[in-house]
Protein backbone atom coordinates (compact mmCIF):
# COMPACT_ATOMS: atom_id res chain seq x y z
CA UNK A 1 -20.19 -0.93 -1.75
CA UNK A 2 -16.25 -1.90 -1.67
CA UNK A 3 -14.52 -0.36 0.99
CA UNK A 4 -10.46 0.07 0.72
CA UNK A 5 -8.31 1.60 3.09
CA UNK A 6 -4.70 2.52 2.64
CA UNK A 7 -2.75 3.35 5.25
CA UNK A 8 1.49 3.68 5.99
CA UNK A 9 1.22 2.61 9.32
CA UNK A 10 5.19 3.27 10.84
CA UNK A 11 5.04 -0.68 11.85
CA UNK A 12 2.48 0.00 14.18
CA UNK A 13 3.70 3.21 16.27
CA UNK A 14 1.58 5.83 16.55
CA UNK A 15 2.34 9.20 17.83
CA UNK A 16 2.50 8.19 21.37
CA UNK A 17 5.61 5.83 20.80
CA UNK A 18 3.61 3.28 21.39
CA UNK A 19 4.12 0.46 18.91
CA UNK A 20 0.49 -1.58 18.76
CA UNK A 21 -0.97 -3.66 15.92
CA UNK A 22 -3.66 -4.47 17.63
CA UNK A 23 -4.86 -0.47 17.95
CA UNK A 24 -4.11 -0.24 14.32
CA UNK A 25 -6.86 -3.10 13.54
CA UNK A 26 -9.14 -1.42 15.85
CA UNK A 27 -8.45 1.88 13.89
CA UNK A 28 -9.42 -0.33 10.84
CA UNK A 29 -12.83 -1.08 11.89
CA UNK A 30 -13.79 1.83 13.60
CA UNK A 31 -13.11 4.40 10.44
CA UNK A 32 -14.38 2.35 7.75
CA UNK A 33 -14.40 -1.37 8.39
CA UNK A 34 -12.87 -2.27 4.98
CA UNK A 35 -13.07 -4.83 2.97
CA UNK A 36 -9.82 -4.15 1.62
CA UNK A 37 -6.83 -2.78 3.38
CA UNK A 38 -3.54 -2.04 2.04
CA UNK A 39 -0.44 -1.35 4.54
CA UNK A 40 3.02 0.17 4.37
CA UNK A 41 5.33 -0.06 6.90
CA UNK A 42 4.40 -3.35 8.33
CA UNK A 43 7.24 -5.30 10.73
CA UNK A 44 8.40 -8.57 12.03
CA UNK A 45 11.85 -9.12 13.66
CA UNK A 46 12.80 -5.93 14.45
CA UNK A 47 13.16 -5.11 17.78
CA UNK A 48 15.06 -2.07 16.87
CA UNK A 49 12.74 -0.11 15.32
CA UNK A 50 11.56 2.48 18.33
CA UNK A 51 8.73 1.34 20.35
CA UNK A 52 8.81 -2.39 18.94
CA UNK A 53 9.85 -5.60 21.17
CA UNK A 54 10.30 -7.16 17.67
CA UNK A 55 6.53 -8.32 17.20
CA UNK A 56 5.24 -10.42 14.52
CA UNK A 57 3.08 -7.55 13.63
CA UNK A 58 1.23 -9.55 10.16
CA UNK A 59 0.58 -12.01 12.43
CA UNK A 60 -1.06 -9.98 15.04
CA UNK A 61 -3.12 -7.57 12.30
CA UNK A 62 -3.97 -11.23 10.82
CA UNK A 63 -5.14 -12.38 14.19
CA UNK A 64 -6.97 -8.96 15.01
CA UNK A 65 -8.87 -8.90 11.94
CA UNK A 66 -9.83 -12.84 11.42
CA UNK A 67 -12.39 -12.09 9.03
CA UNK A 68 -9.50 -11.13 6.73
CA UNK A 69 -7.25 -13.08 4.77
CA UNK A 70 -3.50 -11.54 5.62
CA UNK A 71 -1.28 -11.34 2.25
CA UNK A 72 2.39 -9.82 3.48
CA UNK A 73 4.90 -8.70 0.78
CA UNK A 74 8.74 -7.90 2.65
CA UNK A 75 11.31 -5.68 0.92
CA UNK A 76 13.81 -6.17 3.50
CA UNK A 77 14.76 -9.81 4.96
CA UNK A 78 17.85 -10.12 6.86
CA UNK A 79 18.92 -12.17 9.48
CA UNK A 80 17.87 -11.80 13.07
CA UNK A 81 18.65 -13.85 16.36
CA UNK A 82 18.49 -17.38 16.46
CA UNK A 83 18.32 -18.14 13.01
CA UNK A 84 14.18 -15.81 12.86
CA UNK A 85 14.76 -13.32 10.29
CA UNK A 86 13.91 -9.61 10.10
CA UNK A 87 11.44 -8.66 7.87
CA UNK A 88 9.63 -5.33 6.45
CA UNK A 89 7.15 -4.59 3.38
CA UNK A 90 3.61 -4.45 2.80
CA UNK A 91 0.46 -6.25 3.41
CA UNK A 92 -2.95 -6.60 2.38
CA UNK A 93 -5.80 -7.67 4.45
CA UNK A 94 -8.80 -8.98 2.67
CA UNK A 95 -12.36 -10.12 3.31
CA UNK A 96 -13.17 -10.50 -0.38
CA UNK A 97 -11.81 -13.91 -1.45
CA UNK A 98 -8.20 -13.47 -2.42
CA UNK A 99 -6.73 -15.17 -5.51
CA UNK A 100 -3.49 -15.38 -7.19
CA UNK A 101 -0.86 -12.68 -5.01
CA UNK A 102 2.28 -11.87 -7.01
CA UNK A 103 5.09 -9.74 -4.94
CA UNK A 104 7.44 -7.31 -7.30
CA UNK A 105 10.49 -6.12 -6.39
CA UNK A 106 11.42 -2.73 -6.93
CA UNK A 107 14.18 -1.14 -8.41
CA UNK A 108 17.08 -0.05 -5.58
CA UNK A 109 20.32 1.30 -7.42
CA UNK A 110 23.50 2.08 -5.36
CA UNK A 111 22.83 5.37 -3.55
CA UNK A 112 26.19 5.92 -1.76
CA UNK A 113 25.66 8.10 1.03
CA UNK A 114 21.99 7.98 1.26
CA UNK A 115 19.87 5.89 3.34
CA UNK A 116 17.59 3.46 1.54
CA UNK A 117 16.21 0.09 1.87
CA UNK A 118 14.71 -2.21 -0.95
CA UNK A 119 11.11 -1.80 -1.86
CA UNK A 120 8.37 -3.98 -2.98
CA UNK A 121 4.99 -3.98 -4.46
CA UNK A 122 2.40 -6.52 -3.31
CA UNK A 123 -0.20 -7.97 -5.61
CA UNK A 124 -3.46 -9.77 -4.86
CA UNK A 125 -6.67 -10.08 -6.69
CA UNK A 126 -9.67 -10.19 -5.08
CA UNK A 127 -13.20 -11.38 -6.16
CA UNK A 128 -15.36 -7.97 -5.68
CA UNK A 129 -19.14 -7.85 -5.99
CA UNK A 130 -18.88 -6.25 -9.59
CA UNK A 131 -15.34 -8.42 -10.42
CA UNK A 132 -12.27 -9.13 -10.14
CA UNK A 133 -10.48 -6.34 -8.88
CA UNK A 134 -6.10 -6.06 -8.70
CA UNK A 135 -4.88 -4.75 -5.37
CA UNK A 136 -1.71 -3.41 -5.33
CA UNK A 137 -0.29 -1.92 -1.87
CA UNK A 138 3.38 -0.46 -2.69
CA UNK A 139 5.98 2.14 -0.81
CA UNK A 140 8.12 3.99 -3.00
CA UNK A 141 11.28 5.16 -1.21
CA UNK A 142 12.04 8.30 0.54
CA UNK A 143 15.30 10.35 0.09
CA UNK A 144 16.31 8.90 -3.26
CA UNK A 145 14.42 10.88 -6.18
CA UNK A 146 16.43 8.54 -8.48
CA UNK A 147 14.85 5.67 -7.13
CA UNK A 148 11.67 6.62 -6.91
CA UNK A 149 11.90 7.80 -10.60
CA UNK A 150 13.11 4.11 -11.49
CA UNK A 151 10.56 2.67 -9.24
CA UNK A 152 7.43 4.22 -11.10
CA UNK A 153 9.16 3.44 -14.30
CA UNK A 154 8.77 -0.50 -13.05
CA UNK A 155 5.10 0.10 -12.03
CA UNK A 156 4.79 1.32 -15.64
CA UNK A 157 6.25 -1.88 -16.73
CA UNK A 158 3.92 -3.79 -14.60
CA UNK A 159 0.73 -1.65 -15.61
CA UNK A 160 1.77 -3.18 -19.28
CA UNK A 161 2.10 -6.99 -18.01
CA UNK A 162 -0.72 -6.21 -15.82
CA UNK A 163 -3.69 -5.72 -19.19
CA UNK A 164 -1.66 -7.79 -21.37
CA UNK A 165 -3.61 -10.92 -23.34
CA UNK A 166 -2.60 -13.92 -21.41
CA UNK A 167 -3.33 -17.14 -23.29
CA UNK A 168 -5.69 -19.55 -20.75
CA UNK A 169 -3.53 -22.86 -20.43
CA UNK A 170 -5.24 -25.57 -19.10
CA UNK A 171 -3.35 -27.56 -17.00
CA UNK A 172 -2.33 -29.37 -13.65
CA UNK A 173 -0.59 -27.65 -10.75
CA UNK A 174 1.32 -24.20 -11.08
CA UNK A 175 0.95 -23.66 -14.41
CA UNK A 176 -2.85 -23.92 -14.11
CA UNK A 177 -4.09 -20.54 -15.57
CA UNK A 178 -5.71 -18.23 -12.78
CA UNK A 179 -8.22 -15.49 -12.61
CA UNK A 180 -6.60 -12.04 -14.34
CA UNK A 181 -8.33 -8.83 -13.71
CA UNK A 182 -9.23 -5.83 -15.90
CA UNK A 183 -9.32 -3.36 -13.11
CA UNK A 184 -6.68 -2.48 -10.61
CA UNK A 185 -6.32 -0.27 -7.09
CA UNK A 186 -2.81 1.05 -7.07
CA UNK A 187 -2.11 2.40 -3.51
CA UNK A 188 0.45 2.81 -0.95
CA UNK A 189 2.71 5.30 0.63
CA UNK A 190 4.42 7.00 -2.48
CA UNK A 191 6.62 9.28 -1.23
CA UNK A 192 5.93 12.54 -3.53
CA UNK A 193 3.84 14.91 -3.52
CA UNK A 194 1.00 15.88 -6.23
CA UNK A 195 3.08 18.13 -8.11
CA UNK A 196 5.89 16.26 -8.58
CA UNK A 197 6.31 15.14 -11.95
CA UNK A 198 6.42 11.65 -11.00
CA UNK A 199 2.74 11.88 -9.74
CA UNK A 200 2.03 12.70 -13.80
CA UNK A 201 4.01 10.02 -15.03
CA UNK A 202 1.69 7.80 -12.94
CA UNK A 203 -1.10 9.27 -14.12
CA UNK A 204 0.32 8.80 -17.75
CA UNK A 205 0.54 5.06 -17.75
CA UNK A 206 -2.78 4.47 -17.56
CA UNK A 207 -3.98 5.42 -14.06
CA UNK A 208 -6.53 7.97 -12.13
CA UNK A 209 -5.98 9.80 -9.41
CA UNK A 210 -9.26 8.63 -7.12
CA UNK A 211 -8.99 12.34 -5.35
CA UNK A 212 -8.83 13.90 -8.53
CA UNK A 213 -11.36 12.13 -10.14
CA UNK A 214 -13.76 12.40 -7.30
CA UNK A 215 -12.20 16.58 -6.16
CA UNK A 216 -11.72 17.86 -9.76
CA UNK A 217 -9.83 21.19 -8.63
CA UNK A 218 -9.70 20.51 -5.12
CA UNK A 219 -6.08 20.03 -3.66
CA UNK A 220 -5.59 17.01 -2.03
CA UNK A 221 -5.50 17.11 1.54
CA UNK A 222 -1.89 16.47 3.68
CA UNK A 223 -1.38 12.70 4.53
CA UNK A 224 2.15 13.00 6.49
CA UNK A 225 3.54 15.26 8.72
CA UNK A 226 0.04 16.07 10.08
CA UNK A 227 0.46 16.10 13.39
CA UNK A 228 4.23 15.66 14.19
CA UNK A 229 6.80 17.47 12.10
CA UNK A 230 10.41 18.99 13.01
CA UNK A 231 10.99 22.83 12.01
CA UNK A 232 10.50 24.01 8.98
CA UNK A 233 8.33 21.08 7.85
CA UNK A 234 5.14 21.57 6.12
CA UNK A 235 2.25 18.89 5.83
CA UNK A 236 1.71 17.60 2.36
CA UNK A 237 -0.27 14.55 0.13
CA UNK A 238 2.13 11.57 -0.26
CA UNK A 239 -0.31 8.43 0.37
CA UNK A 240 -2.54 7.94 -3.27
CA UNK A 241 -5.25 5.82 -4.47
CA UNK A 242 -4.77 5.33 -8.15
CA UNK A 243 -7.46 3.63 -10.34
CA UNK A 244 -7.84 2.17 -13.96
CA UNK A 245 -9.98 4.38 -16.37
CA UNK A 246 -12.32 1.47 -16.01
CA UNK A 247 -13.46 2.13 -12.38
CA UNK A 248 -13.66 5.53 -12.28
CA UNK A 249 -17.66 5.33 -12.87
CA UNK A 250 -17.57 3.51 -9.20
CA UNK A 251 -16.26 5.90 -7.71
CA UNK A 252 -18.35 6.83 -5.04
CA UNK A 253 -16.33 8.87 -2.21
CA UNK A 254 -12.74 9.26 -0.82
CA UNK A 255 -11.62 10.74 2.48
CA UNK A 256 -8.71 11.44 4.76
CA UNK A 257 -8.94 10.58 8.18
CA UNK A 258 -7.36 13.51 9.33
CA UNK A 259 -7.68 13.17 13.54
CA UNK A 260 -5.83 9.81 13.38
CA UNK A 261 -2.63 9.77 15.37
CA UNK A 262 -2.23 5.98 15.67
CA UNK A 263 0.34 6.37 12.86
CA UNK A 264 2.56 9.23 11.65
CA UNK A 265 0.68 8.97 8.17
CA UNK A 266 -3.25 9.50 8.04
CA UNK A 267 -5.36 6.43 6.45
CA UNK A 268 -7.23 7.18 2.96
CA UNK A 269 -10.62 5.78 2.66
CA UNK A 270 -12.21 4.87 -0.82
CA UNK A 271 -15.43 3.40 -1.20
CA UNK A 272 -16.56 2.08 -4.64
CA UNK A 273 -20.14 0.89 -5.92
């Protein structure tokens, strides 16, 4: 069994205000104990995000879970004090041994007059017991439609590069050809919810919805604004697990962990055999 967890994880804060990698690890292990997980929201720098002291929060998760190799993807790096720098993205922590990790920038147009921040999606394949296997932990953004429009239309790009015939070139140093991988986990914090038609075009380049797939007719349970949501705010599906055609056979379960408060998002659990 391969166990992946996905999880936004508001750099750390859970509902309490309190800002605490080291409770997210723990969260980690005690709801599934993955050998995959895939974060959003993941900080270092930035003592102004409320709750944080500025942290080095892959570094801590890294430290917390030791078993796992730590694989951190920023979308935003600006200057901080002293010459450190600011940073926020994604991350993947793996027990399966990692091998070549590509990070993709996403698409950020202007927006004037909306908030927005660049956006990234973080690639690693990992060795699983039946193969290699693509991880892919992304965050599309959150009050631009546009830009999460153009931001599936680059996953679609990558889905392409992704299966495309590489020719194996044998030789020294970077160029040295590495392990590809048939199948790939896309999953992450996407910011839309099932209906949208942006959840189809996903579904149109080539992927499966793991809830779906698994739930045939079964709406998929709320992810965000769960337990904490301002008036007139209604919970919803945002965080996905997509999968190529080619692992849907593995499927073998997919939850929510509904009762978790140690972020603002709840974690999604797949297991594959």
């Amino acid at each position: 069994m391969m166990r992946v967890v996905s999880w936004n994880v508001q750099w750390c804060r859970g509902l309490d205000g309190k800002v605490d990698p080291a409770r997210i690890a723990a969260e980690l292990r005690r709801i599934a104990d993955p050998d995959v997980a895939c974060l959003q929201e993941v900080a270092s720098g930035f003592p102004d995000l409320p709750g944080s002291r500025g942290e080095d929060q892959p570094e801590s998760l890294a430290r917390e879970l030791a078993q796992h190799e730590p694989v951190f993807g920023w979308g935003v790096d600006v200057p901080g004090a002293a010459r450190a720098r600011k940073r926020f993205g994604n991350m993947i922590l793996s027990r399966l041994p990692v091998e070549r990790v590509l990070r993709h920038s996403l698409p950020w147009p202007p927006a004037p007059g909306e908030p927005s921040m660049p956006r990234i999606a973080v690639e690693a394949i990992v060795k699983a017991p039946f193969g290699h296997v693509r991880m892919v932990s992304t965050h599309l953004e959150y009050y631009s439609a546009e830009h999460r429009a153009v931001q599936v239309a680059r996953l679609a790009q990558l889905r392409l590069e992704w299966h495309a015939e590489r020719q194996q070139v044998d030789e020294e140093g970077p160029f040295r050809s590495q392990p590809g991988a048939a199948s790939t986990i896309l999953c992450g914090d996407f910011n839309l919810p099932p209906d949208d038609p942006l959840h189809q075009r996903i579904l149109d380049i080539g992927f499966v919805d793991a809830w779906e797939a698994l739930h045939p007719g079964v709406p998929h349970p709320p992810t965000f604004r769960v337990h904490e949501r301002d008036a007139g705010e209604s919970p919803y599906c945002c965080d996905f697990v997509f999968v190529t055609p080619d692992l849907v056979s593995r499927l073998a379960s997919i939850r929510i962990d509904a009762h978790n408060r140690a972020s603002d998002h709840q974690p999604v659990i797949l297991e594959l055999s």
